[in-house]
N, C-alpha and C. Protein backbone atom coordinates (compact mmCIF):
# COMPACT_ATOMS: atom_id res chain seq x y z
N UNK A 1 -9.84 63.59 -37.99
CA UNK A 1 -8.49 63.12 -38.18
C UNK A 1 -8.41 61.94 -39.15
N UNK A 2 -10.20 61.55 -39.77
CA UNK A 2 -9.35 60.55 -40.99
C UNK A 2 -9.12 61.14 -42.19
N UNK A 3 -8.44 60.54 -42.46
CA UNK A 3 -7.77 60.60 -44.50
C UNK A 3 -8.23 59.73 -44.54
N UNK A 4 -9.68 59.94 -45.97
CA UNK A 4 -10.60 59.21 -46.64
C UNK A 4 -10.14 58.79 -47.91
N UNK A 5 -9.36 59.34 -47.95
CA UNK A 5 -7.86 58.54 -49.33
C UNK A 5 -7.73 57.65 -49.05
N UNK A 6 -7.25 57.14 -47.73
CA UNK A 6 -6.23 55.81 -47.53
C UNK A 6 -7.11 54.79 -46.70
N UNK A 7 -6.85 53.58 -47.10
CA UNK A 7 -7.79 52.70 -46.23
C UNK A 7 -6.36 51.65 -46.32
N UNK A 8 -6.61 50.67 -44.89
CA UNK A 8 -5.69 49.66 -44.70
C UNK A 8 -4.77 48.90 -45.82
N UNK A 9 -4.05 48.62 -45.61
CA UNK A 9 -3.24 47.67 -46.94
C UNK A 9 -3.55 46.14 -46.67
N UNK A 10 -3.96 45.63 -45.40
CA UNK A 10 -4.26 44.65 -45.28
C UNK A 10 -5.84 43.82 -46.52
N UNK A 11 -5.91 43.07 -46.97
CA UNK A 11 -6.61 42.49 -47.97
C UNK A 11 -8.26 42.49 -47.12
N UNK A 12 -9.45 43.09 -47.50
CA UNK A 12 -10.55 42.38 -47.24
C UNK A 12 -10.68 43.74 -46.26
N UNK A 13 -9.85 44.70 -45.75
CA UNK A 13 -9.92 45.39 -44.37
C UNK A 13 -10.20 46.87 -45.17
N UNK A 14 -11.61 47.37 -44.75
CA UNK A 14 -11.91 48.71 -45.61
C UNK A 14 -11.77 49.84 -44.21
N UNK A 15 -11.25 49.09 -43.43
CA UNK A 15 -10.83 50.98 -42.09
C UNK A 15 -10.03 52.05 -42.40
N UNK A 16 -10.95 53.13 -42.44
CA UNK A 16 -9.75 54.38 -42.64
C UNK A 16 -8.95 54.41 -41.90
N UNK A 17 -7.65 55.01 -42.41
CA UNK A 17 -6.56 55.20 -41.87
C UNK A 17 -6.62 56.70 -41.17
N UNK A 18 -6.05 56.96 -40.38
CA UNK A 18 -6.00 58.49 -39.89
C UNK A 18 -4.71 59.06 -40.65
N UNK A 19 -4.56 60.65 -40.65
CA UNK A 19 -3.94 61.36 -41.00
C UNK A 19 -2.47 61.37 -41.01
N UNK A 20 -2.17 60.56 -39.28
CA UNK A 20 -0.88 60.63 -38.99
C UNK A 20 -0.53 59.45 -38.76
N UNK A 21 -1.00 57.86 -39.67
CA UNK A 21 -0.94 56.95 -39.74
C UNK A 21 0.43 57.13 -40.63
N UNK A 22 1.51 55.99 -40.03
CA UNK A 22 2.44 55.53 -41.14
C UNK A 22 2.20 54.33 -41.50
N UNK A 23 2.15 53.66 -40.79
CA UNK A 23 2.22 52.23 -40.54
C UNK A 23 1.66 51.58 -42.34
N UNK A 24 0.38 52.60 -42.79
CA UNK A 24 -0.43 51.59 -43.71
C UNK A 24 -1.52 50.83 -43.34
N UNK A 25 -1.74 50.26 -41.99
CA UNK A 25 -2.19 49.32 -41.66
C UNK A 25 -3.32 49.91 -40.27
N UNK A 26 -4.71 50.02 -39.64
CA UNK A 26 -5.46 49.98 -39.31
C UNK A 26 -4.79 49.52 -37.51
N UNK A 27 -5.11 50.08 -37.00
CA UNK A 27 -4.85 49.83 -35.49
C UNK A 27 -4.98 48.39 -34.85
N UNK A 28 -5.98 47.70 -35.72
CA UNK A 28 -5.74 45.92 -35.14
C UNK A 28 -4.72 45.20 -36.26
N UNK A 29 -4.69 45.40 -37.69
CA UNK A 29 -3.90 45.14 -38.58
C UNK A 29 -2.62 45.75 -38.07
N UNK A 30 -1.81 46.46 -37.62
CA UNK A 30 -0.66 47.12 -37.80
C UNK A 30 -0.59 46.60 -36.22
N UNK A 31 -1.00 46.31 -34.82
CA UNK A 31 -0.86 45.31 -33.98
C UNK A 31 0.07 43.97 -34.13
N UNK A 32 -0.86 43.19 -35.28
CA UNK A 32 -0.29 41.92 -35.30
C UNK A 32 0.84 42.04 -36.57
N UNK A 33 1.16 43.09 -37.18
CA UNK A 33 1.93 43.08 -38.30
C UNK A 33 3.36 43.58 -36.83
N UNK A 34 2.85 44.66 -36.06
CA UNK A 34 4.59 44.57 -34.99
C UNK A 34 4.32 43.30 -34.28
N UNK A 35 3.40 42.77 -33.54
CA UNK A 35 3.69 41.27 -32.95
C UNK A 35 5.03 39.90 -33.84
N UNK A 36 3.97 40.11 -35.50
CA UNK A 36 5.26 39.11 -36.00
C UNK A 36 6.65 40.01 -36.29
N UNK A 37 6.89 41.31 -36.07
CA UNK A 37 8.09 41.65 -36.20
C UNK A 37 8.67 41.35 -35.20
N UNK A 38 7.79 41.59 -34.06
CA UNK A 38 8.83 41.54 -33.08
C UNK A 38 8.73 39.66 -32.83
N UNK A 39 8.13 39.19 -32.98
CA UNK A 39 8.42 37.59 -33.18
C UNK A 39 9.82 37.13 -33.57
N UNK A 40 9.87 37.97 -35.00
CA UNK A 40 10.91 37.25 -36.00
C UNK A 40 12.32 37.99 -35.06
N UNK A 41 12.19 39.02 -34.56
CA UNK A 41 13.37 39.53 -33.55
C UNK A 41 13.91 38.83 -32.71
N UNK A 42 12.86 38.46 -31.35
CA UNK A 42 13.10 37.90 -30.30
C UNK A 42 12.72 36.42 -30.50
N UNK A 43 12.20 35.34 -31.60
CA UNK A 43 12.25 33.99 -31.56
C UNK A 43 12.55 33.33 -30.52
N UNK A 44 13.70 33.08 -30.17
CA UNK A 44 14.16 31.84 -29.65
C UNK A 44 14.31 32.64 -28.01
N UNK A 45 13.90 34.03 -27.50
CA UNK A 45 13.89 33.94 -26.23
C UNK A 45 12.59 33.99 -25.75
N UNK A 46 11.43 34.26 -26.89
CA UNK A 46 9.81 34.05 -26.46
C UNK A 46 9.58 32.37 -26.82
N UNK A 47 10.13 32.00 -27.48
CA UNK A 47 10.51 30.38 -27.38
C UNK A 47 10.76 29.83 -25.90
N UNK A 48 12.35 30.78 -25.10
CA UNK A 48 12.24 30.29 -24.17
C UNK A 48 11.68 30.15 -22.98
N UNK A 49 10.95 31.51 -23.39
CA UNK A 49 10.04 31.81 -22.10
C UNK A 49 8.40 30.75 -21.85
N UNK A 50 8.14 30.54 -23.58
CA UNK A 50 7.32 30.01 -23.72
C UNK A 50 7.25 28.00 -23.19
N UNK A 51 8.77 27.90 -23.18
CA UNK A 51 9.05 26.50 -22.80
C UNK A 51 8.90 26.42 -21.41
N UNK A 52 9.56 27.24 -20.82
CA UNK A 52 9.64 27.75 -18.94
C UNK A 52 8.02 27.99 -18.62
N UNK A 53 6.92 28.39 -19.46
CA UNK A 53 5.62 28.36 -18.79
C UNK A 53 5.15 27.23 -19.06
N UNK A 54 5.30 26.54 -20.17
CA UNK A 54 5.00 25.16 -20.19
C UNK A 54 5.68 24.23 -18.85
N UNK A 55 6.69 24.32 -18.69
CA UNK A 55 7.48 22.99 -16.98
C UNK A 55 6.61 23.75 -16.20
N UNK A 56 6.54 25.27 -16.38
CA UNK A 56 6.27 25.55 -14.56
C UNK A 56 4.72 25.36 -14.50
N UNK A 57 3.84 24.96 -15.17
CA UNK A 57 2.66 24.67 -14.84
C UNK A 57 2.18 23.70 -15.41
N UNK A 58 3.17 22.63 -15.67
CA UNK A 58 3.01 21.29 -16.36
C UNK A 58 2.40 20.26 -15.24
N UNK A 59 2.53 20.38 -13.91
CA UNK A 59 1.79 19.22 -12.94
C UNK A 59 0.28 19.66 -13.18
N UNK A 60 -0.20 20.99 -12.78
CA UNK A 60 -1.39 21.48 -12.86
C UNK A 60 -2.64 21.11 -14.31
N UNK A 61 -1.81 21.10 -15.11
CA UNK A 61 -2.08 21.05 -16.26
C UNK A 61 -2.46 19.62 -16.71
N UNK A 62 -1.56 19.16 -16.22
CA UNK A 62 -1.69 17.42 -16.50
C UNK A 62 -3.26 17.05 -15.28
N UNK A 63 -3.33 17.51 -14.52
CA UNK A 63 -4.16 17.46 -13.01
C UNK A 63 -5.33 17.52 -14.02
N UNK A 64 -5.41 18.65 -14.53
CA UNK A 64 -6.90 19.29 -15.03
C UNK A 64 -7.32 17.97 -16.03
N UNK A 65 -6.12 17.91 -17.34
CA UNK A 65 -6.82 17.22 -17.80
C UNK A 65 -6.86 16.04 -17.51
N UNK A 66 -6.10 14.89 -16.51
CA UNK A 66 -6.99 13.48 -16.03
C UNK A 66 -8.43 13.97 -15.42
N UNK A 67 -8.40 15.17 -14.82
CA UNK A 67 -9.65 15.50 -14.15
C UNK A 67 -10.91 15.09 -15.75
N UNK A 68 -10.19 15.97 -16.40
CA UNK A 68 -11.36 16.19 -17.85
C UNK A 68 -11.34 14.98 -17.98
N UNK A 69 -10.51 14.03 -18.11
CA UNK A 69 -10.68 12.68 -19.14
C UNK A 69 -11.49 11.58 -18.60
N UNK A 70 -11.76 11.73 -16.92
CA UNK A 70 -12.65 11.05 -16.08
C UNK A 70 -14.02 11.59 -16.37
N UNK A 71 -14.44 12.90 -16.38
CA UNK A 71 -15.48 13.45 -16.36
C UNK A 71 -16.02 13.49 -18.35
N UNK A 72 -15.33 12.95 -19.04
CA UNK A 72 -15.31 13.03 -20.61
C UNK A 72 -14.70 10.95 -20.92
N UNK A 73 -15.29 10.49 -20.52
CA UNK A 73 -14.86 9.00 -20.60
C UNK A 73 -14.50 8.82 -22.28
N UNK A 74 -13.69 8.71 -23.02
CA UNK A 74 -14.14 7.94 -24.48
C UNK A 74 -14.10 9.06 -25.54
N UNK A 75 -14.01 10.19 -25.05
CA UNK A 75 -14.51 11.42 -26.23
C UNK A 75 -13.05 11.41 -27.16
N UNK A 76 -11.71 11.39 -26.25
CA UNK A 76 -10.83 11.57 -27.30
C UNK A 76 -10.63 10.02 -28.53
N UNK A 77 -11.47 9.04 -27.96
CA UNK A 77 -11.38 7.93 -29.03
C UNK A 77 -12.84 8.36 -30.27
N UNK A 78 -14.01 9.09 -29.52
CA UNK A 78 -14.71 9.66 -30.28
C UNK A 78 -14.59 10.43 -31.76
N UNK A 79 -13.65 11.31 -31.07
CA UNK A 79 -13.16 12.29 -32.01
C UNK A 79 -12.15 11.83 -32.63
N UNK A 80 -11.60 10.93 -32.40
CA UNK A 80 -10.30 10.71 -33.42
C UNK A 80 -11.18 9.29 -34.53
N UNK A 81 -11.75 8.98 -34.13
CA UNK A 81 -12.60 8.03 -35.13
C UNK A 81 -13.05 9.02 -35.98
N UNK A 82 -13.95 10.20 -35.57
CA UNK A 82 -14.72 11.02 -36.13
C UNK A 82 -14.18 11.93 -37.36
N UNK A 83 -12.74 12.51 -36.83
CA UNK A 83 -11.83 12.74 -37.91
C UNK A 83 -10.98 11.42 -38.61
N UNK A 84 -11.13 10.49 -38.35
CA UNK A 84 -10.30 9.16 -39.37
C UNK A 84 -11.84 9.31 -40.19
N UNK A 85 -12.30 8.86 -39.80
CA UNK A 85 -13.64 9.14 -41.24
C UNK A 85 -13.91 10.26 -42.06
N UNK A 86 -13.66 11.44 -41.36
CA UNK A 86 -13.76 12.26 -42.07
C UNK A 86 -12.83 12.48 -43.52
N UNK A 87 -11.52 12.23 -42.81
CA UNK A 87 -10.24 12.66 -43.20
C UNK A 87 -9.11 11.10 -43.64
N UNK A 88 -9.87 10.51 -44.64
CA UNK A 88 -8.90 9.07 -44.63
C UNK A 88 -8.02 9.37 -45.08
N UNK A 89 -7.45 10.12 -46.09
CA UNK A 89 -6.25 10.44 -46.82
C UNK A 89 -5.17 10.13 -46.24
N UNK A 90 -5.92 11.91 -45.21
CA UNK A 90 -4.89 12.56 -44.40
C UNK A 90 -4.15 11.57 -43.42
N UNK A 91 -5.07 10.68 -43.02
CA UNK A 91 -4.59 9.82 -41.94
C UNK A 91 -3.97 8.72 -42.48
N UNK A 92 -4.29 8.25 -43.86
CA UNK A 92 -3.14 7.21 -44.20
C UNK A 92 -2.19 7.89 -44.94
N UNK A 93 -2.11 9.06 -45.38
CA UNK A 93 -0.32 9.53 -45.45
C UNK A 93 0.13 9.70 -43.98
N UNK A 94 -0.40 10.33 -43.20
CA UNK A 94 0.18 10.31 -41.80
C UNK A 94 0.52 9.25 -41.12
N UNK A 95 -0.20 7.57 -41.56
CA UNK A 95 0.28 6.61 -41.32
C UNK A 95 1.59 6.31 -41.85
N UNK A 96 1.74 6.20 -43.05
CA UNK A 96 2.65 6.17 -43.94
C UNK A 96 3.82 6.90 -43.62
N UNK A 97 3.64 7.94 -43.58
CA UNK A 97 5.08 8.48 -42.79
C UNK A 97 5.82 8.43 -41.66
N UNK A 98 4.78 7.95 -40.48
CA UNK A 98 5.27 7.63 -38.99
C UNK A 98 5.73 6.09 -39.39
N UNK A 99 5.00 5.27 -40.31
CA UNK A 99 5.76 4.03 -40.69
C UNK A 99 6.94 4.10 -41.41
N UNK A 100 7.39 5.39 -41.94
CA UNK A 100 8.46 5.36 -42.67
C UNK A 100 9.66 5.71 -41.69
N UNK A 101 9.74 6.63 -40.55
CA UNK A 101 10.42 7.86 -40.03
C UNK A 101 10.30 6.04 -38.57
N UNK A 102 9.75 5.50 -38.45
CA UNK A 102 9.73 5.20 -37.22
C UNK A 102 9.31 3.28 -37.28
N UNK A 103 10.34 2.70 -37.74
CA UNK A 103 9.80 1.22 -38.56
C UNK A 103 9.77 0.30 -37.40
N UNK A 104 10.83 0.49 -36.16
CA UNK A 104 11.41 -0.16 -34.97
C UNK A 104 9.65 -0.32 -34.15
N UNK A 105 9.47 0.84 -34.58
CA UNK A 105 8.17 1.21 -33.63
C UNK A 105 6.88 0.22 -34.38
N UNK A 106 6.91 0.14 -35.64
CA UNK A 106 5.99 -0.53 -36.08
C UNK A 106 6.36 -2.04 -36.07
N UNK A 107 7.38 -2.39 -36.10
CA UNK A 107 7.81 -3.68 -35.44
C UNK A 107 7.09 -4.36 -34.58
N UNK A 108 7.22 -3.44 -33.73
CA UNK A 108 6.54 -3.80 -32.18
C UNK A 108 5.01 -3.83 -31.69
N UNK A 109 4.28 -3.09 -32.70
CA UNK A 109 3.02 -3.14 -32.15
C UNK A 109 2.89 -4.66 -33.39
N UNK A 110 3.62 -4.62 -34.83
CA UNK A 110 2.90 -5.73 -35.55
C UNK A 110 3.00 -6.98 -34.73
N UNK A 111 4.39 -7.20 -33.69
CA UNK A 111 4.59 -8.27 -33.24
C UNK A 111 3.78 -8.29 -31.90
N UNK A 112 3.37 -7.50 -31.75
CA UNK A 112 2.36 -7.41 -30.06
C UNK A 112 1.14 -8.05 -30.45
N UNK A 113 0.94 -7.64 -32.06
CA UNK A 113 -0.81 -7.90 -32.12
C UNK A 113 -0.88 -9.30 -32.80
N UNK A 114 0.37 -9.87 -33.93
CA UNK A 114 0.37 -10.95 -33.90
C UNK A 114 0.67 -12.27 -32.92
N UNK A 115 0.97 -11.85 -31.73
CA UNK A 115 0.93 -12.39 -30.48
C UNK A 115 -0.13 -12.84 -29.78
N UNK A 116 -0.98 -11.52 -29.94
CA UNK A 116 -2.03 -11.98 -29.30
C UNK A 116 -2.96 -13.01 -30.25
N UNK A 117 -3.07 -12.22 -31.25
CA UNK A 117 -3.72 -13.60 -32.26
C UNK A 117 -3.61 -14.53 -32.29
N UNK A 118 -1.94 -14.82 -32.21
CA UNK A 118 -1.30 -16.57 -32.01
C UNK A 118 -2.26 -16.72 -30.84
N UNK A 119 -2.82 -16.36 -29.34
CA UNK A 119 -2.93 -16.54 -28.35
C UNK A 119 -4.83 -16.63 -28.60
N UNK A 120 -5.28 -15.50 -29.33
CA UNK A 120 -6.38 -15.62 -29.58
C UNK A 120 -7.30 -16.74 -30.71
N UNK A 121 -6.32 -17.11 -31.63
CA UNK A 121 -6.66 -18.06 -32.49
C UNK A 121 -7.47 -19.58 -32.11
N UNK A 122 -8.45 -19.98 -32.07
CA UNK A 122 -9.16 -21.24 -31.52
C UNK A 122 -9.08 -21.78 -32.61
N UNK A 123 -8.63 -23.52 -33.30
CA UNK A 123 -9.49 -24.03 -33.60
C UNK A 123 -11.59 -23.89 -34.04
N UNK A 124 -11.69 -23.88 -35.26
CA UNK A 124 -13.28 -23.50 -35.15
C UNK A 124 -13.53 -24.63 -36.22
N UNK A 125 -15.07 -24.93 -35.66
CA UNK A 125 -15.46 -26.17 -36.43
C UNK A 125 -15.92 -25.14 -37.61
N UNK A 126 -16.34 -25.87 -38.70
CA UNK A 126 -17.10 -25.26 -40.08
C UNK A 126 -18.04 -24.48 -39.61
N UNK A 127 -19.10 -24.73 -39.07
CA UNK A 127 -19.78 -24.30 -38.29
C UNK A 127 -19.65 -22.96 -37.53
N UNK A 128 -18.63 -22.94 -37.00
CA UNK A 128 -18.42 -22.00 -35.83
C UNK A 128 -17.57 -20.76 -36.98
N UNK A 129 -17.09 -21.40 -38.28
CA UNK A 129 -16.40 -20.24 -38.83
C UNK A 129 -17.50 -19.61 -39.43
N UNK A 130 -18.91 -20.10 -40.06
CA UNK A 130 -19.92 -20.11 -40.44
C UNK A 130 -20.21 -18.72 -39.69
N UNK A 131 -20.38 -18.86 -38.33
CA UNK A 131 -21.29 -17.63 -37.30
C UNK A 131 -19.94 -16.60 -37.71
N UNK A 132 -18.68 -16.83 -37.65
CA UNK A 132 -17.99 -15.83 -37.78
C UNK A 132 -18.13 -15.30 -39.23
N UNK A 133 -17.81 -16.17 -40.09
CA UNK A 133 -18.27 -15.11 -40.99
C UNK A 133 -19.91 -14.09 -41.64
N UNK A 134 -20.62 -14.85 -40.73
CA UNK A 134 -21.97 -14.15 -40.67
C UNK A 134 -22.16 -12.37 -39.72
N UNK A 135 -21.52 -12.97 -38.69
CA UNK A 135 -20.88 -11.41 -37.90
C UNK A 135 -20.62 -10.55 -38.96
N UNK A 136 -19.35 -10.80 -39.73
CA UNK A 136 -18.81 -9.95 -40.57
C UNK A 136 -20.20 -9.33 -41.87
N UNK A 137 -20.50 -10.45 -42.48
CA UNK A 137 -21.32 -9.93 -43.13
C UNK A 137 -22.94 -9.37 -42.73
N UNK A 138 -22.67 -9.53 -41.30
CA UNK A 138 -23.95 -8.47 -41.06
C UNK A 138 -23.16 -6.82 -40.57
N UNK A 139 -22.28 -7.31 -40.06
CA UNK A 139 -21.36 -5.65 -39.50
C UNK A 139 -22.28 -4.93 -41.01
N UNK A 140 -21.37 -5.62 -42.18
CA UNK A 140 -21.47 -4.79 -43.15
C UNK A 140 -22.91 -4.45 -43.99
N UNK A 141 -23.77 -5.00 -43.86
CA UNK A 141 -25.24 -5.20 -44.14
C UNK A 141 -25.68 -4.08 -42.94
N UNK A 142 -25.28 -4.04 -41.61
CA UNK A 142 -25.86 -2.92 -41.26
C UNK A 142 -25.11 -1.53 -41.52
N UNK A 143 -23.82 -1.67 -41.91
CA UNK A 143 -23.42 -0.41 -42.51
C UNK A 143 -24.07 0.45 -43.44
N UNK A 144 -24.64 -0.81 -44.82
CA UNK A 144 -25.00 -0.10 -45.77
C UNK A 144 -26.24 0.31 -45.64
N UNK A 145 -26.95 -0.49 -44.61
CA UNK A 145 -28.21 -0.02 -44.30
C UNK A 145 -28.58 1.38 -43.38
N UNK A 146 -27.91 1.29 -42.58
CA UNK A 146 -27.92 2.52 -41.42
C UNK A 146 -26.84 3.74 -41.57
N UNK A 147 -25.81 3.32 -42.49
CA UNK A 147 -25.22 5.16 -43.29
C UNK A 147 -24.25 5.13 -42.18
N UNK A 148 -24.28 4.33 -41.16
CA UNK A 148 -23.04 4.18 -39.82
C UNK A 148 -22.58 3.48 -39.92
N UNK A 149 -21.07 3.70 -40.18
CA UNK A 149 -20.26 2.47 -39.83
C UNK A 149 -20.20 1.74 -39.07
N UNK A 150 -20.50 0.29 -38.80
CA UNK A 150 -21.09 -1.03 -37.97
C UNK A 150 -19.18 -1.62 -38.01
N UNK A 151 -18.75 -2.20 -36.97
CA UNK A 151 -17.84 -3.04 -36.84
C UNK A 151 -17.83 -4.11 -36.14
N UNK A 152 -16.80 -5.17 -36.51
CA UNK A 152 -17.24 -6.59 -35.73
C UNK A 152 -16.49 -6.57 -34.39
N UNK A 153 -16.74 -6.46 -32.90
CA UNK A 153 -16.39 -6.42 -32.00
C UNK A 153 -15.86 -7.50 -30.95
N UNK A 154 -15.05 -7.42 -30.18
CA UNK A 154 -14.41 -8.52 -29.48
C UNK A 154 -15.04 -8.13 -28.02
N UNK A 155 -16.31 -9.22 -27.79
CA UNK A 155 -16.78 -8.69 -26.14
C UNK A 155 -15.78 -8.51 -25.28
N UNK A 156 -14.70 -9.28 -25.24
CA UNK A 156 -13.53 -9.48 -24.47
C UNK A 156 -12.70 -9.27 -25.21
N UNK A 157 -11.85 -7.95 -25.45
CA UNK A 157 -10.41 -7.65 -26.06
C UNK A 157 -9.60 -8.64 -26.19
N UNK A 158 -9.19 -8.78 -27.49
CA UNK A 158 -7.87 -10.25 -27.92
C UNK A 158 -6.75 -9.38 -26.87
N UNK A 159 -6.62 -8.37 -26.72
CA UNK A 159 -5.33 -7.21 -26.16
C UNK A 159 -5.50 -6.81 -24.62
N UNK A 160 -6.93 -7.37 -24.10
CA UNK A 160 -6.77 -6.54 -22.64
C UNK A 160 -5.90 -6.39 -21.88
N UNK A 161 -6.57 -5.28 -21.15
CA UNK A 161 -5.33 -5.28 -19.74
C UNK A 161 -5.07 -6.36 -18.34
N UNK A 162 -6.59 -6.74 -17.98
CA UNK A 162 -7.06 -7.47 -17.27
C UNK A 162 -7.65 -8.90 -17.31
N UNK A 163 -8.11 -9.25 -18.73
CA UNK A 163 -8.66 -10.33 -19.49
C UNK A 163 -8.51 -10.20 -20.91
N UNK A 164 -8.39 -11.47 -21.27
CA UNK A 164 -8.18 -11.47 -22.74
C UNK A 164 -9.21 -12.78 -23.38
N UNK A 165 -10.30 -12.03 -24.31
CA UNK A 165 -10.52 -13.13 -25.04
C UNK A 165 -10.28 -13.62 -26.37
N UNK A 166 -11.00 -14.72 -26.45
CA UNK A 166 -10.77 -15.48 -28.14
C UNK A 166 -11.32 -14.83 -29.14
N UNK A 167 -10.86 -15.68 -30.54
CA UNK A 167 -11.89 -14.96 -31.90
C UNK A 167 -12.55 -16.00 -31.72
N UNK A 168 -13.57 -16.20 -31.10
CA UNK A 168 -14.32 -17.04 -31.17
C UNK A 168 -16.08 -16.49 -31.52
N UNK A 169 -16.77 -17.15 -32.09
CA UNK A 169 -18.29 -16.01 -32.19
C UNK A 169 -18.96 -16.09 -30.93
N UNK A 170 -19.01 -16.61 -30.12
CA UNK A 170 -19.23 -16.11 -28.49
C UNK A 170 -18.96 -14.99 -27.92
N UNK A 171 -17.39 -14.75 -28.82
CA UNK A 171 -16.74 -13.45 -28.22
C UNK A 171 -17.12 -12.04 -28.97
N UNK A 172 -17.83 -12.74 -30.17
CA UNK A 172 -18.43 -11.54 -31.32
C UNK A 172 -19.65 -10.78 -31.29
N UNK A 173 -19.44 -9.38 -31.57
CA UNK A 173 -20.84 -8.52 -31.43
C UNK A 173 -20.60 -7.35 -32.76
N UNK A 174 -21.73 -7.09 -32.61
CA UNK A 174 -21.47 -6.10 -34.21
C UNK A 174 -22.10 -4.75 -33.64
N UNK A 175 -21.12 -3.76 -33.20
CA UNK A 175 -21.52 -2.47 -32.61
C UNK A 175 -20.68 -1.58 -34.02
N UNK A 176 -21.39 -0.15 -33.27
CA UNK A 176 -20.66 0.73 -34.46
C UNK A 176 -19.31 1.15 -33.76
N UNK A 177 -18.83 1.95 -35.21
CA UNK A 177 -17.35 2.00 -35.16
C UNK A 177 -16.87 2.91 -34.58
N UNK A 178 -18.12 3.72 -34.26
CA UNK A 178 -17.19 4.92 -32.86
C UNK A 178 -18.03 4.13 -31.37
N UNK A 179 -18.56 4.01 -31.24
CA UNK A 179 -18.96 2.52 -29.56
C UNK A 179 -17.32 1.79 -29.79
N UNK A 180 -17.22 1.21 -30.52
CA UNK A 180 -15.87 0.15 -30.60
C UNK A 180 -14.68 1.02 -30.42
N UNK A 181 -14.33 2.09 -31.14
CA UNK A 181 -13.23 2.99 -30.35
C UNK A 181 -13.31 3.61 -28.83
N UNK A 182 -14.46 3.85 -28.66
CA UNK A 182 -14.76 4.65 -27.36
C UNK A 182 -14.64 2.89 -26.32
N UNK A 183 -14.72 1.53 -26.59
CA UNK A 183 -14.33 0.85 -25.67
C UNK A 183 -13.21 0.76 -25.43
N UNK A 184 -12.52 0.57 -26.80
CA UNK A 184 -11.25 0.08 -27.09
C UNK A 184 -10.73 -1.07 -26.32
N UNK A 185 -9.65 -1.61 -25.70
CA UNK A 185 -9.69 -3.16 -25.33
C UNK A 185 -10.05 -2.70 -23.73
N UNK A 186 -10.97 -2.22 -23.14
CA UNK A 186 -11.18 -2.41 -22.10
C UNK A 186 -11.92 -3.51 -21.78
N UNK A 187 -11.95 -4.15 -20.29
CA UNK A 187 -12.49 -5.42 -20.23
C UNK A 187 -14.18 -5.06 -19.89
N UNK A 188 -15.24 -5.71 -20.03
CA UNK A 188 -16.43 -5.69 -19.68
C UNK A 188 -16.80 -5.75 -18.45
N UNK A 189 -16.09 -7.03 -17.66
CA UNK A 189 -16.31 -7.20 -16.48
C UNK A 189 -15.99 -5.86 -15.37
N UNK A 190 -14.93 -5.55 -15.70
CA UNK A 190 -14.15 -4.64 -14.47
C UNK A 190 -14.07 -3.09 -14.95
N UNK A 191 -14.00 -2.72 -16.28
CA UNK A 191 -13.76 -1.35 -16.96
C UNK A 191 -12.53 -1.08 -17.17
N UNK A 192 -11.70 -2.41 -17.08
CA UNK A 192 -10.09 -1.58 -17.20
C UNK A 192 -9.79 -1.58 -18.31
């Protein structure tokens, strides 16, 4: 029953067609070619059905993943470091546009973090700015040396939830830059 004449119309797809094929298209090709027809038909009520399975198993769902995010501590700060390095472009036009579409919002974190700074800022003798700027220039001395991005770290988050420390070089450590996302301002003492 094949006709060795006709092979799929789909690009890259060499399956014969059978005899009493109309379609053009190969039994998994001519599948997803009626799926998006019937997509572009019914839209907005496989839309709605698709919204109604999202609420009705939205507690469960949320369940699983705090379950995952306990048993996976740090991975989604992992991976989103992992793609910001990969992908800087992408992520500073994507900055750029949530700063454009959403300014109220950037308001608020600039004034949250210059807050804490006002709060974190010490007085430092010559000296003490000395160790700080030595931090910095070793972060980066082990960057170029070890091919990993090294960052200068706050033992105690200027931002915690539970404790907050200074910029002070007491408070400074030079870990890499996915360790420093995967802490993010959690406190040392307690884990919050």
């Amino acid at each position: 029953m094949i006709n060795n004449d006709k092979s799929c119309q789909k690009d890259s797809c060499e399956a014969k067609l059978r005899k009493d094929n109309k379609s053009g298209y190969c039994r998994a090709h001519a599948v997803a070619v009626y799926r998006k027809i019937a997509w572009q038909k019914d839209c907005e009520k496989i839309k709605a059905q698709n919204r109604n399975q999202y609420y009705k198993n939205r507690e469960s769902r949320l369940k699983k993943t705090q379950i995952w995010q306990v048993n996976h501590p740090g991975y989604g700060a992992i991976a989103s470091a992992k793609f910001r390095s990969q992908h800087p472009e992408k992520v500073r036009q994507n900055n750029r546009e949530q700063n454009r579409l959403h300014p109220e919002s950037r308001a608020r974190i600039r004034s949250r973090r210059k807050a804490a700074f006002k709060f974190a800022i010490v007085q430092l003798t010559e000296y003490e700015q000395f160790l700080v700027s030595l931090q910095y220039s070793f972060a980066q001395w082990m960057t170029n040396q070890a091919g990993i991005r090294f960052t200068v770290d706050h033992y105690f988050p200027l931002q915690g939830k539970c404790c907050r420390g200074k910029h002070h070089p007491s408070n400074l450590r030079t870990i890499t830059a996915v360790d420093n996302a995967r802490k993010c301002n959690k406190c040392p003492l307690h884990g919050l």
